[in-house]
Protein backbone atom coordinates (compact mmCIF):
# COMPACT_ATOMS: atom_id res chain seq x y z
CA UNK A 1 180.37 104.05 65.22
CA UNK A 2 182.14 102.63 62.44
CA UNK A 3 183.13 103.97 59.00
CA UNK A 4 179.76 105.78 58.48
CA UNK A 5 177.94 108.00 61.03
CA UNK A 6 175.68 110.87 60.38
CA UNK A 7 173.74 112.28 63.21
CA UNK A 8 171.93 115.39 63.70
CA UNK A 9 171.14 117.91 67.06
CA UNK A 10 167.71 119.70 67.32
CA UNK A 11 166.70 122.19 70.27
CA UNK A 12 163.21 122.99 71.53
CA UNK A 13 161.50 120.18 69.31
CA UNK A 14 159.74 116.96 71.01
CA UNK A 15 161.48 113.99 69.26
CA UNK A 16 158.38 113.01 67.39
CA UNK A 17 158.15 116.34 66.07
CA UNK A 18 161.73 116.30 64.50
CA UNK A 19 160.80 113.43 63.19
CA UNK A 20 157.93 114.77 61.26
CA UNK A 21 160.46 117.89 60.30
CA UNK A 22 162.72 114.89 58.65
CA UNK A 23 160.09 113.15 56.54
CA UNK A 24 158.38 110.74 59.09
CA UNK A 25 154.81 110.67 57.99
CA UNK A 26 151.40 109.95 60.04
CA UNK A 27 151.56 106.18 57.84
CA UNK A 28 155.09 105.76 58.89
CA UNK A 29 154.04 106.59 62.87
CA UNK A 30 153.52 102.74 63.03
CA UNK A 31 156.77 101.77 62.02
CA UNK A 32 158.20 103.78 65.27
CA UNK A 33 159.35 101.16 67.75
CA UNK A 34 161.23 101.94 71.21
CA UNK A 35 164.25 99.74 70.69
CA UNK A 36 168.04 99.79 71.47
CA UNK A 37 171.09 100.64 69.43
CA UNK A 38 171.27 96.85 68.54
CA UNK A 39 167.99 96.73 67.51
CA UNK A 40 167.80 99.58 65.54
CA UNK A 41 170.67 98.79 63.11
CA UNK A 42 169.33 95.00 62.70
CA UNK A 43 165.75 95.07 62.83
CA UNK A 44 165.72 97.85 60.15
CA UNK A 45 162.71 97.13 57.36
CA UNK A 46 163.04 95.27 54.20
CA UNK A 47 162.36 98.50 52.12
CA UNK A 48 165.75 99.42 51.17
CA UNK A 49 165.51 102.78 49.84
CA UNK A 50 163.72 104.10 53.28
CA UNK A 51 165.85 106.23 55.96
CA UNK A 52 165.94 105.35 59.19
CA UNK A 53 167.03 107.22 62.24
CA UNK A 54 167.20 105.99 65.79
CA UNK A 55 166.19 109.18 67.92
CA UNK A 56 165.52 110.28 71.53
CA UNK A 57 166.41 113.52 74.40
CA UNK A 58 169.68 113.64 75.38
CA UNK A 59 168.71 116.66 77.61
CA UNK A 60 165.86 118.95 78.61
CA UNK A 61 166.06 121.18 75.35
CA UNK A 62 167.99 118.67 72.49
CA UNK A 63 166.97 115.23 70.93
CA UNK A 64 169.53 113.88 69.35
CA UNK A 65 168.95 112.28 66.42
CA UNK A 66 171.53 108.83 64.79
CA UNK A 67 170.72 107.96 60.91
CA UNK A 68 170.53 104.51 60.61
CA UNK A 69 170.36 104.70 57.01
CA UNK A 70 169.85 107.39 54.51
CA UNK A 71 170.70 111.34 54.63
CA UNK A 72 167.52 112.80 56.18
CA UNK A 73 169.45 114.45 58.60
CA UNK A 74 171.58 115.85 56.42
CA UNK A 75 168.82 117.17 54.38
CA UNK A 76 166.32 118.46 56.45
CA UNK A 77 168.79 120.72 58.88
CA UNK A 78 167.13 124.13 57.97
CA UNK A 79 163.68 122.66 58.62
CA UNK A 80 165.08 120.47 61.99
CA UNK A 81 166.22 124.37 63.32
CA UNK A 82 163.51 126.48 63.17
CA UNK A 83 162.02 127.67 66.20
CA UNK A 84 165.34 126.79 67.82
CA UNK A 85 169.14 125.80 66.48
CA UNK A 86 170.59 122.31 64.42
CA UNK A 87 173.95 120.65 64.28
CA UNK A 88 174.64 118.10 61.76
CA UNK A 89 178.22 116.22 61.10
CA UNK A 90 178.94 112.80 59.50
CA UNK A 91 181.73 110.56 58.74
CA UNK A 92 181.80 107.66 55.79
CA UNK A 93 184.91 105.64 54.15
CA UNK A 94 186.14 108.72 52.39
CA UNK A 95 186.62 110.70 55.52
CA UNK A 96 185.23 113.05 57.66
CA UNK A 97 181.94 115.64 55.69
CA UNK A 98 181.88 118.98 57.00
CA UNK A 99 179.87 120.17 60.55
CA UNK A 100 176.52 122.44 59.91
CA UNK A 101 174.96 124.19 62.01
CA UNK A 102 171.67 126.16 61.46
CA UNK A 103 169.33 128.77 63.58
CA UNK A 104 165.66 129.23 63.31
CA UNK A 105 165.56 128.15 59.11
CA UNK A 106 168.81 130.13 58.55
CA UNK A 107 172.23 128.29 57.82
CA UNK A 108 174.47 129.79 60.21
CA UNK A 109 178.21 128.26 59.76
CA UNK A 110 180.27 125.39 58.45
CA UNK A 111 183.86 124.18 58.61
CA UNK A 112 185.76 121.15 57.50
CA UNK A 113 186.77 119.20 61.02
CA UNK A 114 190.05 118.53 59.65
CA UNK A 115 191.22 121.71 58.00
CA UNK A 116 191.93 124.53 60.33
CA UNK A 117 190.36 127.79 60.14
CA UNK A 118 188.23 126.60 57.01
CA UNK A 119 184.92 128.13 57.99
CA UNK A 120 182.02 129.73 55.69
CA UNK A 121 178.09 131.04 56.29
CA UNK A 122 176.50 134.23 57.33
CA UNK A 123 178.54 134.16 60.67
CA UNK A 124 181.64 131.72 60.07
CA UNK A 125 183.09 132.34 63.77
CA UNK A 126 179.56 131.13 65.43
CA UNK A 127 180.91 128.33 66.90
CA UNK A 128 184.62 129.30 67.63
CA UNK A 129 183.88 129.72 71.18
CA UNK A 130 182.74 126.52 71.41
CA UNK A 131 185.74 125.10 69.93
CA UNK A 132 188.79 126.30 72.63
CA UNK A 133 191.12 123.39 72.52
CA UNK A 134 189.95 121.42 70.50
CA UNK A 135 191.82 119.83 67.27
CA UNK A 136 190.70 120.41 63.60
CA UNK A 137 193.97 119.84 62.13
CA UNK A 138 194.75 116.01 60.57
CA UNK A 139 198.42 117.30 60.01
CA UNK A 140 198.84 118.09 63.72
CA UNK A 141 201.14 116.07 65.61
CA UNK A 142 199.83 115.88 68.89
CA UNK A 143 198.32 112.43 68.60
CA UNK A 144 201.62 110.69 68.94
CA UNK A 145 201.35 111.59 72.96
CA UNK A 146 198.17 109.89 73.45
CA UNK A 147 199.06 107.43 76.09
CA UNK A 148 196.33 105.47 74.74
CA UNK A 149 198.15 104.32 71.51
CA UNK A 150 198.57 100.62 70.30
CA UNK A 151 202.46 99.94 71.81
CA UNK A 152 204.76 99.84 68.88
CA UNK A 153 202.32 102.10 66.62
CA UNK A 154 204.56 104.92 65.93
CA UNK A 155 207.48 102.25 64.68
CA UNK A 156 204.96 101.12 62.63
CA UNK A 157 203.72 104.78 61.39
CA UNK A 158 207.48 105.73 60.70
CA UNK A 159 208.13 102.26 58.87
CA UNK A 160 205.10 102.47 56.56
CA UNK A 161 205.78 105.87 55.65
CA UNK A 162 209.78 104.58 55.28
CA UNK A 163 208.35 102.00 52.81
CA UNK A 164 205.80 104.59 50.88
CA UNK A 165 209.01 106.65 50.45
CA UNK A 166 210.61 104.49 48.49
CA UNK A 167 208.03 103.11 46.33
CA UNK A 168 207.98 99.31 47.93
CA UNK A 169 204.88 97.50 47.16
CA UNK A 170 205.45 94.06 48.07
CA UNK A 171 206.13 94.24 51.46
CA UNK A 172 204.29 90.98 52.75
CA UNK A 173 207.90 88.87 53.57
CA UNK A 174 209.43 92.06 55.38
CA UNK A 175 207.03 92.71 57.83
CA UNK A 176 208.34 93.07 61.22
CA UNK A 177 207.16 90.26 64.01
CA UNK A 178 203.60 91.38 65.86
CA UNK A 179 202.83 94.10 62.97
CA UNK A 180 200.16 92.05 61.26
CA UNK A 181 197.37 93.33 63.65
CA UNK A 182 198.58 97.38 62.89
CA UNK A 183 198.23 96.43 59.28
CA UNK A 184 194.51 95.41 59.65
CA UNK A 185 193.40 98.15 61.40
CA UNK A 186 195.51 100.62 58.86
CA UNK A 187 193.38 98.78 56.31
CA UNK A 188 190.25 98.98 58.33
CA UNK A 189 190.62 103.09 59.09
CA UNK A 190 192.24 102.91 62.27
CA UNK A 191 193.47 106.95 62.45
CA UNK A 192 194.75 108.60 65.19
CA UNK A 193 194.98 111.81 63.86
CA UNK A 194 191.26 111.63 61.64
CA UNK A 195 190.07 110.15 65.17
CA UNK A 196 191.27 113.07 67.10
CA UNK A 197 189.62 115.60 64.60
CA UNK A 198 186.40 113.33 64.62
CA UNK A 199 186.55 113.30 68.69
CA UNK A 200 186.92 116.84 68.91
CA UNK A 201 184.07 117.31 66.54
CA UNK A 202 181.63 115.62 68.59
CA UNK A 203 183.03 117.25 71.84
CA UNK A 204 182.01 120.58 70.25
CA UNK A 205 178.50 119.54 69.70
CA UNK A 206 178.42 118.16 73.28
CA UNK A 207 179.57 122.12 74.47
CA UNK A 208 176.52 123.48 72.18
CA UNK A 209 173.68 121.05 73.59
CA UNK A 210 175.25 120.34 77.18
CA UNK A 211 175.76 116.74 76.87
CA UNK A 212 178.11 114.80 74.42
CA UNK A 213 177.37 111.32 73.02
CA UNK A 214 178.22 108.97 75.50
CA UNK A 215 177.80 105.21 76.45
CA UNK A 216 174.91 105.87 78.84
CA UNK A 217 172.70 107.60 75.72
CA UNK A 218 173.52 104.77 73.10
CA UNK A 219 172.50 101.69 75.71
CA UNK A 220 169.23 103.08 76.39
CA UNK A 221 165.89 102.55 74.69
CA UNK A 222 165.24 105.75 71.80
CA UNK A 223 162.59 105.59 68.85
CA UNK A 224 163.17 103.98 65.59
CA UNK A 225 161.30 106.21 63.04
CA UNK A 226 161.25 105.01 58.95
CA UNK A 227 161.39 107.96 56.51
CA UNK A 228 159.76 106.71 52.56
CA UNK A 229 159.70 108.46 50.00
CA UNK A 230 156.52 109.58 49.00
């Protein structure tokens, strides 16, 4: 999704009424388009300072909900779970923001998805049960025996830190032959361990709803809705 994401889960609620629980007014209702993923991101209005999310039913009780741009989701969670139950989590440049998840109005449990055990809220063990197996824990090793890693990668992890060690900075002339590319994605966020912690976050919400994101949801057809301030 790149290095910002926010997205938000709603039960029981018809996706053009969490719409209207995120700000979507009856003047906006003509801005709502049926598009795809590609669609939504570039044919997003002029208006700068409006939110957009990109929304649709991912099963018989949830919509899920994508913010193209803005923080509706983040702000409206209460509102999004009454008469039902919310999830909201996010990512941007500075890492991964905290999961929430809310039940009829009430705010119900968070926890940092990269600091184990950190959990808060009137119940912070709501969604333990939810999270068997998973990995909230950037410092955990077990990354390193993904079979899916970039050959080479862990050389390069164990040289870079080598080099932080021992205060090198210019380091251009003594990088090792077919490195260059591990470099550029270092520099553009590539993470196994952040990506493991993100993965597992969205797994989680995909155990609470009964479906997780997947490639089948994003290339379909969901409403654009525009959120202005009024």
């Amino acid at each position: 999704m790149g290095e910002w994401f926010m997205a938000a889960w709603v039960e029981g609620l018809e996706v053009w009424e969490a719409a209207r629980r995120l700000g979507v007014s009856v003047a906006d209702v003509d801005d709502a388009v049926e598009c795809v993923w590609a669609d939504a991101v570039r044919g997003r209005p002029a208006d700068g300072d409006a939110g957009v999310v990109w929304a649709g039913r991912l099963t018989a009780d949830w919509t899920q909900i994508i913010q193209v741009r803005g923080f509706d989701c983040d702000r409206a969670l209460r509102e999004l779970s009454y008469g039902g139950r919310a999830l909201r989590m996010s990512w941007d440049i500075n890492g991964p923001r905290d999961l929430e998840y809310a039940v009829n109005g009430d705010h119900v449990t968070g926890f940092g998805v990269t600091v184990p055990g950190e959990r808060w809220g009137r119940d912070p063990q709501a969604l333990d049960s939810y999270a068997r197996g998973l990995q909230f824990d950037l410092n955990d090793t077990g990354w390193t025996s993904d079979p899916e890693l970039p050959a080479g990668w862990l050389e390069y992890c164990a040289w870079e830190e080598a080099r932080l060690e021992s205060g090198q900075e210019d380091y251009e002339d003594d990088i090792p032959d077919g490195w260059q590319d591990f470099i550029s994605l270092a520099l553009n966020g590539y993470s196994p361990p952040m990506a493991t912690c993100l993965t597992s976050a969205l797994a989680l919400v995909g155990r609470v709803t009964g479906r997780e994101i997947d490639r089948e949801w994003m290339d379909g057809a969901h409403t654009r809705y525009v959120i202005r301030e009024r």
